[in-house]
N, C-alpha and C. Protein backbone atom coordinates (compact mmCIF):
# COMPACT_ATOMS: atom_id res chain seq x y z
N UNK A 1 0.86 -1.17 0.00
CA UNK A 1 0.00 0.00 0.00
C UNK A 1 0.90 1.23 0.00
N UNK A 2 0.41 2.30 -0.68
CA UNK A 2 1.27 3.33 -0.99
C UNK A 2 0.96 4.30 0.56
N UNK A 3 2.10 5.06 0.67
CA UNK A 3 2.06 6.13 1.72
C UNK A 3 0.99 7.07 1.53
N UNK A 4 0.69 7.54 0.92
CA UNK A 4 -0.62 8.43 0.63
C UNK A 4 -1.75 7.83 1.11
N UNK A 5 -2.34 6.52 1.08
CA UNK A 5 -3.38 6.11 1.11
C UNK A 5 -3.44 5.67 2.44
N UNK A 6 -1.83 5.28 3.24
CA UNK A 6 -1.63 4.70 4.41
C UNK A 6 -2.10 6.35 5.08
N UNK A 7 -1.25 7.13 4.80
CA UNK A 7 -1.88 9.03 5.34
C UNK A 7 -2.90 9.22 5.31
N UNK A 8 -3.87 8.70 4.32
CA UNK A 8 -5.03 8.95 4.25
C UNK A 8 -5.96 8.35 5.21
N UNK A 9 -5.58 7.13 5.40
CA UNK A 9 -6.46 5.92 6.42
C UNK A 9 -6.68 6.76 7.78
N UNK A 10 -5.41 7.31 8.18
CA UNK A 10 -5.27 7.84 9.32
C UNK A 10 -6.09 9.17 9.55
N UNK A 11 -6.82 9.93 8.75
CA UNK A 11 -7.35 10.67 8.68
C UNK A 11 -8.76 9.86 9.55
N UNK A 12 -9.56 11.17 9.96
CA UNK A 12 -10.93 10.56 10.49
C UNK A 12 -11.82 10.74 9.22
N UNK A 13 -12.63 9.80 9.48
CA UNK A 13 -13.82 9.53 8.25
C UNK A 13 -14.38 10.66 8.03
N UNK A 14 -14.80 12.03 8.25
CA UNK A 14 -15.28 12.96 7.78
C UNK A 14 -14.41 13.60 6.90
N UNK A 15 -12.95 13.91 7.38
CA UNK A 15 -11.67 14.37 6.36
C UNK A 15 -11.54 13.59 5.34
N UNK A 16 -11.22 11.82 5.18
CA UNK A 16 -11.52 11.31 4.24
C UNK A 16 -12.55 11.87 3.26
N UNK A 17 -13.60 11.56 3.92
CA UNK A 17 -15.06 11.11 2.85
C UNK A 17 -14.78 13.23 1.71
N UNK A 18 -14.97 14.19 2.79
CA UNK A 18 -14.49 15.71 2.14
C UNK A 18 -13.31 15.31 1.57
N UNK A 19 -12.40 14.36 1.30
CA UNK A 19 -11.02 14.37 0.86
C UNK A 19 -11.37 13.50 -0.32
N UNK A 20 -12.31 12.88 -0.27
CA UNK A 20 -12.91 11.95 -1.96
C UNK A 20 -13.86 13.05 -2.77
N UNK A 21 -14.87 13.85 -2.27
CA UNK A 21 -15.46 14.23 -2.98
C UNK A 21 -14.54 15.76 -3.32
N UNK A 22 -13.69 15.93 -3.02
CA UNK A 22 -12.76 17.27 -3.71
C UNK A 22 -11.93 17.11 -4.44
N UNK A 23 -11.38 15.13 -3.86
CA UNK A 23 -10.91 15.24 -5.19
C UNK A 23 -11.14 14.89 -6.26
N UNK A 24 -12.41 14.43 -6.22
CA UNK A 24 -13.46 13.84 -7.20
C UNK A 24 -13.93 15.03 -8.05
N UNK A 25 -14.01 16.53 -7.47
CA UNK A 25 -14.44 17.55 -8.37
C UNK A 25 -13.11 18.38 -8.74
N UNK A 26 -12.05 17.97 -8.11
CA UNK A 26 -10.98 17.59 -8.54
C UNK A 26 -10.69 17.48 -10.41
N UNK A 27 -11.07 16.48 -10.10
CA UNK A 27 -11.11 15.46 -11.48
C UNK A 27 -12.04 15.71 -12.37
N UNK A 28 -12.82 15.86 -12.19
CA UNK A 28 -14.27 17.18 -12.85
C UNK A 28 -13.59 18.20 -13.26
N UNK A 29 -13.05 18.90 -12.86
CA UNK A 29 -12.53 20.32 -13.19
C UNK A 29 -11.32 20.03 -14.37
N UNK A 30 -10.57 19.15 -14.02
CA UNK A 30 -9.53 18.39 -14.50
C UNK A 30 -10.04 17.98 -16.21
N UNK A 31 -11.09 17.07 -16.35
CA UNK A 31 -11.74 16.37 -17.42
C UNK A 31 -12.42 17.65 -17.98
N UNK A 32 -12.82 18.74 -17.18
CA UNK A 32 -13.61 19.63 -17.97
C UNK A 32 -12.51 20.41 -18.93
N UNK A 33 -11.25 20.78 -18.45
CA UNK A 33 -10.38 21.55 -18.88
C UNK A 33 -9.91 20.63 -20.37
N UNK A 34 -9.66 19.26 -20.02
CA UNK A 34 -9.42 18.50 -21.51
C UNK A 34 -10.56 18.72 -22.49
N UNK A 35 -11.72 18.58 -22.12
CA UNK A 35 -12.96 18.77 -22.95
C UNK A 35 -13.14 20.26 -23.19
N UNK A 36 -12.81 21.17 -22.25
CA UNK A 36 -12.41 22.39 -23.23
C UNK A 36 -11.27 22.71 -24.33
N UNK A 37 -10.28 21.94 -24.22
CA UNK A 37 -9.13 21.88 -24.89
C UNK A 37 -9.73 21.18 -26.34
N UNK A 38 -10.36 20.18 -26.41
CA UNK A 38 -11.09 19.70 -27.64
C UNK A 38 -11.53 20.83 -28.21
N UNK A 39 -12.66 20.90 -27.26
CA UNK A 39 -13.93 21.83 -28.40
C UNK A 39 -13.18 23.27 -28.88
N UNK A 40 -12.30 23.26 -28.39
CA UNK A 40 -11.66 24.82 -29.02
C UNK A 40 -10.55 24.59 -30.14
N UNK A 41 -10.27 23.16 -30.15
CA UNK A 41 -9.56 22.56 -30.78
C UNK A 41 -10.67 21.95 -32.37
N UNK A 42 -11.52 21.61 -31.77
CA UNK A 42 -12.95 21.64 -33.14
C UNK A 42 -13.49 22.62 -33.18
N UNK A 43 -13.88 23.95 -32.88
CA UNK A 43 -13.90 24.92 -33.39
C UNK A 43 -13.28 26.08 -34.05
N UNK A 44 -11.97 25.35 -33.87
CA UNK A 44 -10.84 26.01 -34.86
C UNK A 44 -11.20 25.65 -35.95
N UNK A 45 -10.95 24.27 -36.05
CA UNK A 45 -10.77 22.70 -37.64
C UNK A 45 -12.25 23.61 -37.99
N UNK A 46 -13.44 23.51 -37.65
CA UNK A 46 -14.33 23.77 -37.94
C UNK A 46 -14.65 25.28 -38.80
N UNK A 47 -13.92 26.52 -38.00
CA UNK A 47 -13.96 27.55 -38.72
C UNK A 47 -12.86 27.71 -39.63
N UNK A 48 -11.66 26.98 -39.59
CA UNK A 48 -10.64 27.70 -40.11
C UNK A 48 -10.21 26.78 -41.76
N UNK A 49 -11.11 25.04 -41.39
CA UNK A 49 -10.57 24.38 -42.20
C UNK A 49 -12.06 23.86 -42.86
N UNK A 50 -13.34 24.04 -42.06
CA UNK A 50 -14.27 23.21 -42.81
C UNK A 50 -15.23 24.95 -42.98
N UNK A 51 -14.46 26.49 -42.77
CA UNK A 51 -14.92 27.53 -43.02
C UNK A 51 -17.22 27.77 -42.62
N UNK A 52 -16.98 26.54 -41.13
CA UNK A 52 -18.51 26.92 -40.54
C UNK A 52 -17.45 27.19 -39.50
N UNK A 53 -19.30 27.11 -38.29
CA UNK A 53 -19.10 27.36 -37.20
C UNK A 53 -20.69 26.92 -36.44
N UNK A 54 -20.39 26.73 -34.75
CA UNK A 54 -21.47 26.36 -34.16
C UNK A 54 -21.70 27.21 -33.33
N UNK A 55 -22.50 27.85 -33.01
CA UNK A 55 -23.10 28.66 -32.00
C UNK A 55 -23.35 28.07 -30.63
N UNK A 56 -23.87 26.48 -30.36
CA UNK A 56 -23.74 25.82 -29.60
C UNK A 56 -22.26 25.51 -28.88
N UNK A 57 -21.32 25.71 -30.17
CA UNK A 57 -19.86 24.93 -29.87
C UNK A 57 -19.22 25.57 -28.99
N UNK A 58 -19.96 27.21 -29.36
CA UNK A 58 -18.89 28.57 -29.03
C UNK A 58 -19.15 28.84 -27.77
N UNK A 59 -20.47 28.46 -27.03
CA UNK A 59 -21.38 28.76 -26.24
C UNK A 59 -20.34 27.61 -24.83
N UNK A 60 -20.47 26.23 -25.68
CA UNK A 60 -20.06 25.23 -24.86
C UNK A 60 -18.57 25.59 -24.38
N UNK A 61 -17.61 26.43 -24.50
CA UNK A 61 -16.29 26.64 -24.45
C UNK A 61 -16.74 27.82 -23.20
N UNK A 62 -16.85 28.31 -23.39
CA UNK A 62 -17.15 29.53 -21.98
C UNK A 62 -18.00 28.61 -20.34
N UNK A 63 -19.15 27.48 -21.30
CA UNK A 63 -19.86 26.81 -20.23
C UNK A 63 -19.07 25.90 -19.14
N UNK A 64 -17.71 25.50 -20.82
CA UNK A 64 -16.62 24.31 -19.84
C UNK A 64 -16.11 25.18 -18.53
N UNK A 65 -15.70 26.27 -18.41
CA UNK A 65 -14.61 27.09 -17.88
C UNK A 65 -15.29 27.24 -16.30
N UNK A 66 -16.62 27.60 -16.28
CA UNK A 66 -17.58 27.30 -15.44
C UNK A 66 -16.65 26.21 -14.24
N UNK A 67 -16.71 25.06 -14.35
CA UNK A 67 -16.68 23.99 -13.64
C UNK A 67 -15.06 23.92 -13.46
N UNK A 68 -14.08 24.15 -14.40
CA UNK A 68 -12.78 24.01 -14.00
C UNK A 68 -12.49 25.09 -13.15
N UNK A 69 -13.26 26.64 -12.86
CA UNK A 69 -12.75 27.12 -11.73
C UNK A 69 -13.67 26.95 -10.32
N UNK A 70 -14.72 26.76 -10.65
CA UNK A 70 -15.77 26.40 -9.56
C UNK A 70 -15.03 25.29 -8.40
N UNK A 71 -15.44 23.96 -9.58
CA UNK A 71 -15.08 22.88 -9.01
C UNK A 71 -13.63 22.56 -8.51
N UNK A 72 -12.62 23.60 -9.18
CA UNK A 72 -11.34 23.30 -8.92
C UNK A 72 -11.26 24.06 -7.78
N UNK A 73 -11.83 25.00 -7.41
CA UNK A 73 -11.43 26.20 -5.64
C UNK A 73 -10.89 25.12 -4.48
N UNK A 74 -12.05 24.49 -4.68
CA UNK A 74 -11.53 23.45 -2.89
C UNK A 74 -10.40 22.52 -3.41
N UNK A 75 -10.54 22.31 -4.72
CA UNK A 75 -9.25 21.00 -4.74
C UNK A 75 -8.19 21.58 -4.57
N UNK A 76 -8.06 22.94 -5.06
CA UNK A 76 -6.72 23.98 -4.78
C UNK A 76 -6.52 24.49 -3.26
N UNK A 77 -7.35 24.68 -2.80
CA UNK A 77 -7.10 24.83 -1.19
C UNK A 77 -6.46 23.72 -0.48
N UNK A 78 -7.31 22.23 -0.98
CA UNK A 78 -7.09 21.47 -0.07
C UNK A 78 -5.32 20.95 -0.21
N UNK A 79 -5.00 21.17 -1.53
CA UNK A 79 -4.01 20.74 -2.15
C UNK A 79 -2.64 21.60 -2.15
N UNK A 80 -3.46 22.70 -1.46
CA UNK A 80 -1.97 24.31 -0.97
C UNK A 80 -1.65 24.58 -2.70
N UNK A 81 -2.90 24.50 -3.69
CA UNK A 81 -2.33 24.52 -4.78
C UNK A 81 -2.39 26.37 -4.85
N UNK A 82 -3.43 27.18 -4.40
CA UNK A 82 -4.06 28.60 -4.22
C UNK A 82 -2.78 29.69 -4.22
N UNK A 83 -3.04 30.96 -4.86
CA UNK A 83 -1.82 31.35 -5.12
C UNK A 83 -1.59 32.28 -3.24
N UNK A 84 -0.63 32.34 -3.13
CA UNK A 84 0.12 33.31 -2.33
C UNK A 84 1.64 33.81 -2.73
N UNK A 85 2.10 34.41 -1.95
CA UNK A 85 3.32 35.33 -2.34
C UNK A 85 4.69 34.27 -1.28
N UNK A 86 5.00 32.97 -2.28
CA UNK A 86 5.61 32.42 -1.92
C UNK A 86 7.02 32.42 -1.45
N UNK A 87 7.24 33.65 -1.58
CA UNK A 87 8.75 34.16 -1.29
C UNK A 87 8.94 34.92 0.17
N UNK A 88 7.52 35.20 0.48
CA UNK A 88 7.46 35.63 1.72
C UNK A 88 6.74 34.72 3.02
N UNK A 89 5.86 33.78 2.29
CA UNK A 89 5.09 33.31 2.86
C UNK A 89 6.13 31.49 3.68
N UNK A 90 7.34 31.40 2.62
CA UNK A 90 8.27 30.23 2.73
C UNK A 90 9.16 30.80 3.90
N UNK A 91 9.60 31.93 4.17
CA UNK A 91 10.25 32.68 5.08
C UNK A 91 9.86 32.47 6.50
N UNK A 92 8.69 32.11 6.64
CA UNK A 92 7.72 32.20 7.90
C UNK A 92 8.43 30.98 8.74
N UNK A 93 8.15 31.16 10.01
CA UNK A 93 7.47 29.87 10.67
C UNK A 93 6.30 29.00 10.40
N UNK A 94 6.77 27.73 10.83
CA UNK A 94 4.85 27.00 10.52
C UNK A 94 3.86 27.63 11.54
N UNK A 95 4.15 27.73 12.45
CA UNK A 95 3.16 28.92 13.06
C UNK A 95 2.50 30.12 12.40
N UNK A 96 3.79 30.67 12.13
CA UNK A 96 3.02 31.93 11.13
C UNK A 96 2.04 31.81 10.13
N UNK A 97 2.44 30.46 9.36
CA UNK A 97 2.12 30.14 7.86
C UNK A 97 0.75 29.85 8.65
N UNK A 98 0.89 29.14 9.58
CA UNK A 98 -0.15 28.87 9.79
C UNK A 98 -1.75 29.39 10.39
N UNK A 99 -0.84 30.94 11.04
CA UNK A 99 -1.85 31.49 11.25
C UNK A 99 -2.44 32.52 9.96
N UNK A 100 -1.69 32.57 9.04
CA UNK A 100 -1.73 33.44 7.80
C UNK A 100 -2.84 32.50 7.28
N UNK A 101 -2.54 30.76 7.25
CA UNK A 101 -4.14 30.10 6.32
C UNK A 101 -5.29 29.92 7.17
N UNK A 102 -4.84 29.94 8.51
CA UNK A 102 -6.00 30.54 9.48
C UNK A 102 -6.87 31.23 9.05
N UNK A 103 -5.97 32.94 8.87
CA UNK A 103 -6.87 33.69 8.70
C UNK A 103 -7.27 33.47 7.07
N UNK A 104 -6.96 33.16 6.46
CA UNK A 104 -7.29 33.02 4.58
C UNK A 104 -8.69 31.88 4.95
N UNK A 105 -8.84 31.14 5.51
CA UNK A 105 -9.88 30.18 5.52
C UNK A 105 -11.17 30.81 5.95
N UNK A 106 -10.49 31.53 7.40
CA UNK A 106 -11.90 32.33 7.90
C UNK A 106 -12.47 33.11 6.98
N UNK A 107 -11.46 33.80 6.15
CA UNK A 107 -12.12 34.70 4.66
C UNK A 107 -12.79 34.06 4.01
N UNK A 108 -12.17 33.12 3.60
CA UNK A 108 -12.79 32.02 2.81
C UNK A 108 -14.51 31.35 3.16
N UNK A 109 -14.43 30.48 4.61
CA UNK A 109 -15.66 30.51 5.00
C UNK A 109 -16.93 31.93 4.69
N UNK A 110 -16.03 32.93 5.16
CA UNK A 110 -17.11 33.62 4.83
C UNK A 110 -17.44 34.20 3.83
N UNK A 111 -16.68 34.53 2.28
CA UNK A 111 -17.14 34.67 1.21
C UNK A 111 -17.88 33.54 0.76
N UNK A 112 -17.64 32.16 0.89
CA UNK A 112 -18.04 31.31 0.38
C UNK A 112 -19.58 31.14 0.95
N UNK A 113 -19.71 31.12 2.15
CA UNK A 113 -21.00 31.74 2.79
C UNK A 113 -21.75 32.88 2.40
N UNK A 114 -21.41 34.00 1.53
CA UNK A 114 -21.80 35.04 1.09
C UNK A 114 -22.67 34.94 -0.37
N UNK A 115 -21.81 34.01 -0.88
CA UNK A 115 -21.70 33.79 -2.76
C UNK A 115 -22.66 32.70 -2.48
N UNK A 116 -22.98 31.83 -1.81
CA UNK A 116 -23.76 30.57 -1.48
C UNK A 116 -25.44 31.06 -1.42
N UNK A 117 -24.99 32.27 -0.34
CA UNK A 117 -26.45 32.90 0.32
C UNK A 117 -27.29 33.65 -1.29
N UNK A 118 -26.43 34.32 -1.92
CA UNK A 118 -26.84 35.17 -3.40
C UNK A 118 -27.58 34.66 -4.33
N UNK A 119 -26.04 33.23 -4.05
CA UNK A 119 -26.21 32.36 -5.75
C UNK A 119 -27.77 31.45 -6.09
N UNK A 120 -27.94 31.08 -4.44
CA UNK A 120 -29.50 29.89 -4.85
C UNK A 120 -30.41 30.74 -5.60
N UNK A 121 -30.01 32.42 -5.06
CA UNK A 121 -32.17 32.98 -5.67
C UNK A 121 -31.34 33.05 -6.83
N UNK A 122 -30.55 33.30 -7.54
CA UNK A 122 -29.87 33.56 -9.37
C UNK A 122 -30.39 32.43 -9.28
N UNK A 123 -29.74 31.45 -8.79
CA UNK A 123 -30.20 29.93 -9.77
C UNK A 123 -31.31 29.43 -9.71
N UNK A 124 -31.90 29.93 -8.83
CA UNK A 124 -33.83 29.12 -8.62
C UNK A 124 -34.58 30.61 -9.71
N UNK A 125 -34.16 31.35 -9.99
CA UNK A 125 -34.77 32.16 -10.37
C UNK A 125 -34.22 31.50 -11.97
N UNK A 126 -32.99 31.58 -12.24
CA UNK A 126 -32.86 30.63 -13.72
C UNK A 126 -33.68 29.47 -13.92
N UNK A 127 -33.89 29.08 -12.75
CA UNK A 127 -34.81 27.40 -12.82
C UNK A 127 -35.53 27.66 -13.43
N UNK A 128 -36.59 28.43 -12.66
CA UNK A 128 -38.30 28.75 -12.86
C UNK A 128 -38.18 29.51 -14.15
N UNK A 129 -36.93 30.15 -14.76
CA UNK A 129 -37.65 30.44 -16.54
C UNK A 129 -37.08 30.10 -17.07
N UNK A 130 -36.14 28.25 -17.05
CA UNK A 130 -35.99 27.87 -17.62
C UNK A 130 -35.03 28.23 -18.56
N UNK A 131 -34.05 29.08 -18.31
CA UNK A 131 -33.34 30.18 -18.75
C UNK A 131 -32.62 28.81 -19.77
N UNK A 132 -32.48 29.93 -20.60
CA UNK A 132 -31.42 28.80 -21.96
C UNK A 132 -30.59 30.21 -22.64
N UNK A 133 -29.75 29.04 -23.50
CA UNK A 133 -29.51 31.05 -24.35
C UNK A 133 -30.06 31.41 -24.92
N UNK A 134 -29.93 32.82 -25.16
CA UNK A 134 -30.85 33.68 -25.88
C UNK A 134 -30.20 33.60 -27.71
N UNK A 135 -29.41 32.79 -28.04
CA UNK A 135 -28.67 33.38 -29.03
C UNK A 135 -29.75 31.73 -30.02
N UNK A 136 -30.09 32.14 -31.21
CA UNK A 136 -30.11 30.66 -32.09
C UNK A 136 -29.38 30.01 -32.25
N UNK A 137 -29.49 28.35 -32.03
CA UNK A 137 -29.04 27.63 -31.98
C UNK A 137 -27.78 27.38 -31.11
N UNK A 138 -28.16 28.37 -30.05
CA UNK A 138 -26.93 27.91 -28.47
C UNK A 138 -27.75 27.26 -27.71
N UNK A 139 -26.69 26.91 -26.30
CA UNK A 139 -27.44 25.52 -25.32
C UNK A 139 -28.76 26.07 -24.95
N UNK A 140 -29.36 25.37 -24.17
CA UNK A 140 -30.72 25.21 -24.01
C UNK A 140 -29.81 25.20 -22.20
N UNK A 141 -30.78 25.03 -21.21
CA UNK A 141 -30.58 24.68 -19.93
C UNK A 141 -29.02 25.48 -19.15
N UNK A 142 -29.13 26.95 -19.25
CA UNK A 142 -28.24 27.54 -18.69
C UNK A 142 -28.57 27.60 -17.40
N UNK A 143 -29.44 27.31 -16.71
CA UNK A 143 -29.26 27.09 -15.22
C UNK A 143 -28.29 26.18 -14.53
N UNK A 144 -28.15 25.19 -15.27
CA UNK A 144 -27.19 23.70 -15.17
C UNK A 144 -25.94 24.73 -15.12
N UNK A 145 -25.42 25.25 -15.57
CA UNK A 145 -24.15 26.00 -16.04
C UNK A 145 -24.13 26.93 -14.49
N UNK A 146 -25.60 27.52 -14.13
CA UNK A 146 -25.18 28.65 -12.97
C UNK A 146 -25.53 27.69 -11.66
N UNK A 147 -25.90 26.66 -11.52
CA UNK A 147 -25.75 25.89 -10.42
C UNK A 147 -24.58 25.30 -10.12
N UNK A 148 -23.41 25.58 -10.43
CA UNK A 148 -21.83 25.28 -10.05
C UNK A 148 -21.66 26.46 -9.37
N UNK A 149 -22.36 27.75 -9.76
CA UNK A 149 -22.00 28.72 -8.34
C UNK A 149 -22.20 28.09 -7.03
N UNK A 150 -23.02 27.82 -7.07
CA UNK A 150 -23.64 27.40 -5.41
C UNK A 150 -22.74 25.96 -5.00
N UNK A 151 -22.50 24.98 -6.20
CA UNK A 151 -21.95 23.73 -5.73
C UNK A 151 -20.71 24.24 -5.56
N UNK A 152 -19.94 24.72 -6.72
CA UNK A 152 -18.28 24.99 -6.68
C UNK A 152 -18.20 25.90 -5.06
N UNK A 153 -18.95 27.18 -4.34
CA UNK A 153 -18.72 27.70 -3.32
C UNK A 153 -18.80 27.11 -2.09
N UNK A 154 -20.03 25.74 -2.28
CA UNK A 154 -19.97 24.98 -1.14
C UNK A 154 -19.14 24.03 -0.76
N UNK A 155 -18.60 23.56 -1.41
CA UNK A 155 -17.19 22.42 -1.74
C UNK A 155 -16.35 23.61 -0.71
N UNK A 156 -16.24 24.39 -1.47
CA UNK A 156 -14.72 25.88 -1.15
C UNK A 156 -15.37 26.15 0.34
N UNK A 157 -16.62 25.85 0.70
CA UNK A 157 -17.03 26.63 2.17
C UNK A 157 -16.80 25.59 3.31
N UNK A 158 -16.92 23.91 2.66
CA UNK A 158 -16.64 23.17 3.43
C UNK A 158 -15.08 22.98 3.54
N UNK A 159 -14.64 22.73 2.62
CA UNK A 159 -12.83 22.74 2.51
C UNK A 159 -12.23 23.64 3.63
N UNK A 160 -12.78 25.10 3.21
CA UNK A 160 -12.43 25.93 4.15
C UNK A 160 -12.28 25.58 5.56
N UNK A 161 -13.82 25.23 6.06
CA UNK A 161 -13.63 25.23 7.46
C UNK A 161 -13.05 24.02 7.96
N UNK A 162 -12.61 23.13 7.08
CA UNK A 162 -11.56 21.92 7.21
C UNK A 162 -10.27 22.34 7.46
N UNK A 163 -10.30 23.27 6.46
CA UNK A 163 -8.77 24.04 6.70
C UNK A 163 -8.51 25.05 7.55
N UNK A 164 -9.11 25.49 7.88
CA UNK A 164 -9.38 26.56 9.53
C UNK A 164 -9.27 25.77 10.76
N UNK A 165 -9.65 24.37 10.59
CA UNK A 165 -9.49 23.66 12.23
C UNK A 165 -8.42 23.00 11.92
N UNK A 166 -7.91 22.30 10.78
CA UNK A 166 -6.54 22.17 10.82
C UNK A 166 -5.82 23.05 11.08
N UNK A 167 -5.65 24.28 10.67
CA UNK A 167 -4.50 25.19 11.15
C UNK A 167 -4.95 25.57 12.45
N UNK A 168 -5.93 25.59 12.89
CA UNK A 168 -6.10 26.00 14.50
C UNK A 168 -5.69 25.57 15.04
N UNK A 169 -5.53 24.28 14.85
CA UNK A 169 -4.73 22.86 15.50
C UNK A 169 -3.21 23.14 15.99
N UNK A 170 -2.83 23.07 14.49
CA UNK A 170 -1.54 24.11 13.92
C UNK A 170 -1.30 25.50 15.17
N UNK A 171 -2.01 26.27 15.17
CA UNK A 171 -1.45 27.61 15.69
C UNK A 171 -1.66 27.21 17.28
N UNK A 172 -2.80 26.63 17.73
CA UNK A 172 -2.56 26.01 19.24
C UNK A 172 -1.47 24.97 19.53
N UNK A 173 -1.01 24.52 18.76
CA UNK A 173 -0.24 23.43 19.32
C UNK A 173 -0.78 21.98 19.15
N UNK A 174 -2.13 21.49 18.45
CA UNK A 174 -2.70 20.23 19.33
C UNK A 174 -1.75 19.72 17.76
N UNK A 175 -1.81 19.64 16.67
CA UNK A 175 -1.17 19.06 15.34
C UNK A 175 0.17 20.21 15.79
N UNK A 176 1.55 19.55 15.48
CA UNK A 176 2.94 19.85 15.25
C UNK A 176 2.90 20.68 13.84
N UNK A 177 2.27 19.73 12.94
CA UNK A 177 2.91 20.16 11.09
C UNK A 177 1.09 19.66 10.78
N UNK A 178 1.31 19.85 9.27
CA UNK A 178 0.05 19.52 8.55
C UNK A 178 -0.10 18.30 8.00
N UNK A 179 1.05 17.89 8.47
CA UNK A 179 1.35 16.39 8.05
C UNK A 179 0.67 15.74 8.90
N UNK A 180 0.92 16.43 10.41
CA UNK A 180 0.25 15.26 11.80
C UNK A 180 -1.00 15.28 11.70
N UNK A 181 -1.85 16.51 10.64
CA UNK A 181 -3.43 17.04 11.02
C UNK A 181 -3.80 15.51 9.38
N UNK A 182 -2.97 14.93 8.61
CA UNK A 182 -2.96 14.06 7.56
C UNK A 182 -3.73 15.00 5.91
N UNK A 183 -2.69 16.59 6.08
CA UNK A 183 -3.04 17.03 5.21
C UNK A 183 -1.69 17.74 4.51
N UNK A 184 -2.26 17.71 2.96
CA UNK A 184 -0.93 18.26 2.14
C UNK A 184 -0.64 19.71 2.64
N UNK A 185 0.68 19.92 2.59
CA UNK A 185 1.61 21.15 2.83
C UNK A 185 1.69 21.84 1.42
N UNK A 186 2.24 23.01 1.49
CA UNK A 186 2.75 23.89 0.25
C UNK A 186 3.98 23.33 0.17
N UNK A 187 4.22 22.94 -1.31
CA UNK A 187 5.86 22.88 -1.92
C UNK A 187 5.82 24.08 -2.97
N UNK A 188 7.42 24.29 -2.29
CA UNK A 188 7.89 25.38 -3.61
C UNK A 188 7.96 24.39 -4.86
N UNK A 189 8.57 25.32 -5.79
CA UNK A 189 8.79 25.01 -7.39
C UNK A 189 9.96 23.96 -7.12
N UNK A 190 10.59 24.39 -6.25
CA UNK A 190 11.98 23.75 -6.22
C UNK A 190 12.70 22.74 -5.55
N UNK A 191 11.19 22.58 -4.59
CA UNK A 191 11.25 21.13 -4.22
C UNK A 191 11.01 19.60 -5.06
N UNK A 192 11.70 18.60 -4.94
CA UNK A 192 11.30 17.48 -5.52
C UNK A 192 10.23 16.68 -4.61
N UNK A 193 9.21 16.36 -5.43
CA UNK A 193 8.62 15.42 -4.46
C UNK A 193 9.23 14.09 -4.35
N UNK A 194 8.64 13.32 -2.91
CA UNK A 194 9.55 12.41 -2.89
C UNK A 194 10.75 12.55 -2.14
N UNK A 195 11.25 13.97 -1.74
CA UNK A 195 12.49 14.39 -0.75
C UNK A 195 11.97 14.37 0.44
């Protein structure tokens, strides 16, 4: 059995089970970005070599983008993938660092709590008219497209407060590193994994 999965075991079943479904939208975000890479890749061939074009096609390339940043927020949190100013932030103590994603999570919880509270009436209000595009012959069912607000922020709202009691842990003392709480750390560029 690989070390990751042995790290993982050790986790309690609620961190697990949030640690499958993030990285499961993870992988969503992941597959959406290849399937945007196609269709922009057939709507080139399409305009440049078979001189059409789809209105649906053009529509579907903006819809992919949707889900690779939505769905990708928590996999990037959970994963220390999220940008910060790594030249200052590597300087720190793990204390510090740690009270710095402290406070980034509590932000986090609460925008994500903010955008959550907004997004249902946009999207129940897209429900009820059935909203599609307005353009001929684009998608039909643009609510599907604005209901990743609410999913992609709740993923990011739960992650968050995963990542707020881990580092609390962290800044009290009860976890040493983020390793002991059985969660990934930030690597620089210039680390090898595996060291």
């Amino acid at each position: 059995m690989n070390s990751t999965r042995t790290e993982s075991l050790a986790e309690p079943l609620p961190d697990r089970v949030l640690g499958y479904i993030v990285d499961f939208a993870g992988w969503a975000a992941a597959l959406s970005g290849l399937a945007l890479v196609l269709v922009v890749g057939g709507n080139v061939l399409l305009r440049y070599v078979f001189n059409t074009g789809s209105v649906a096609m053009q529509e579907l390339e903006w819809h992919l983008v949707s889900p690779i940043a939505l769905l990708g927020m928590a996999y990037g949190m959970r994963h220390g993938g999220h940008v910060r100013v790594d030249f200052l932030y590597d300087r720190l103590s793990d204390r510090a660092r740690a009270m710095i994603d402290l406070f980034s999570a509590v932000l986090m919880v609460i925008l994500g709590a903010a955008i959550i509270w907004f997004a249902i009436p946009y999207v129940n209000q897209s429900i009820m008219m059935g909203e599609g595009s307005p353009d001929p012959g684009g998608l039909p069912y643009r609510f599907v497209l604005k209901a990743f607000i609410p999913v992609g922020f709740g993923l990011l709202f739960v992650q968050a407060i995963a990542q707020a009691l881990i580092n609390f842990r962290q800044v009290t003392g009860a976890a040493q590193t983020a390793e002991d709480a059985g969660y990934a750390t930030h690597k620089t560029a210039t680390e090898v994994p595996g060291e």
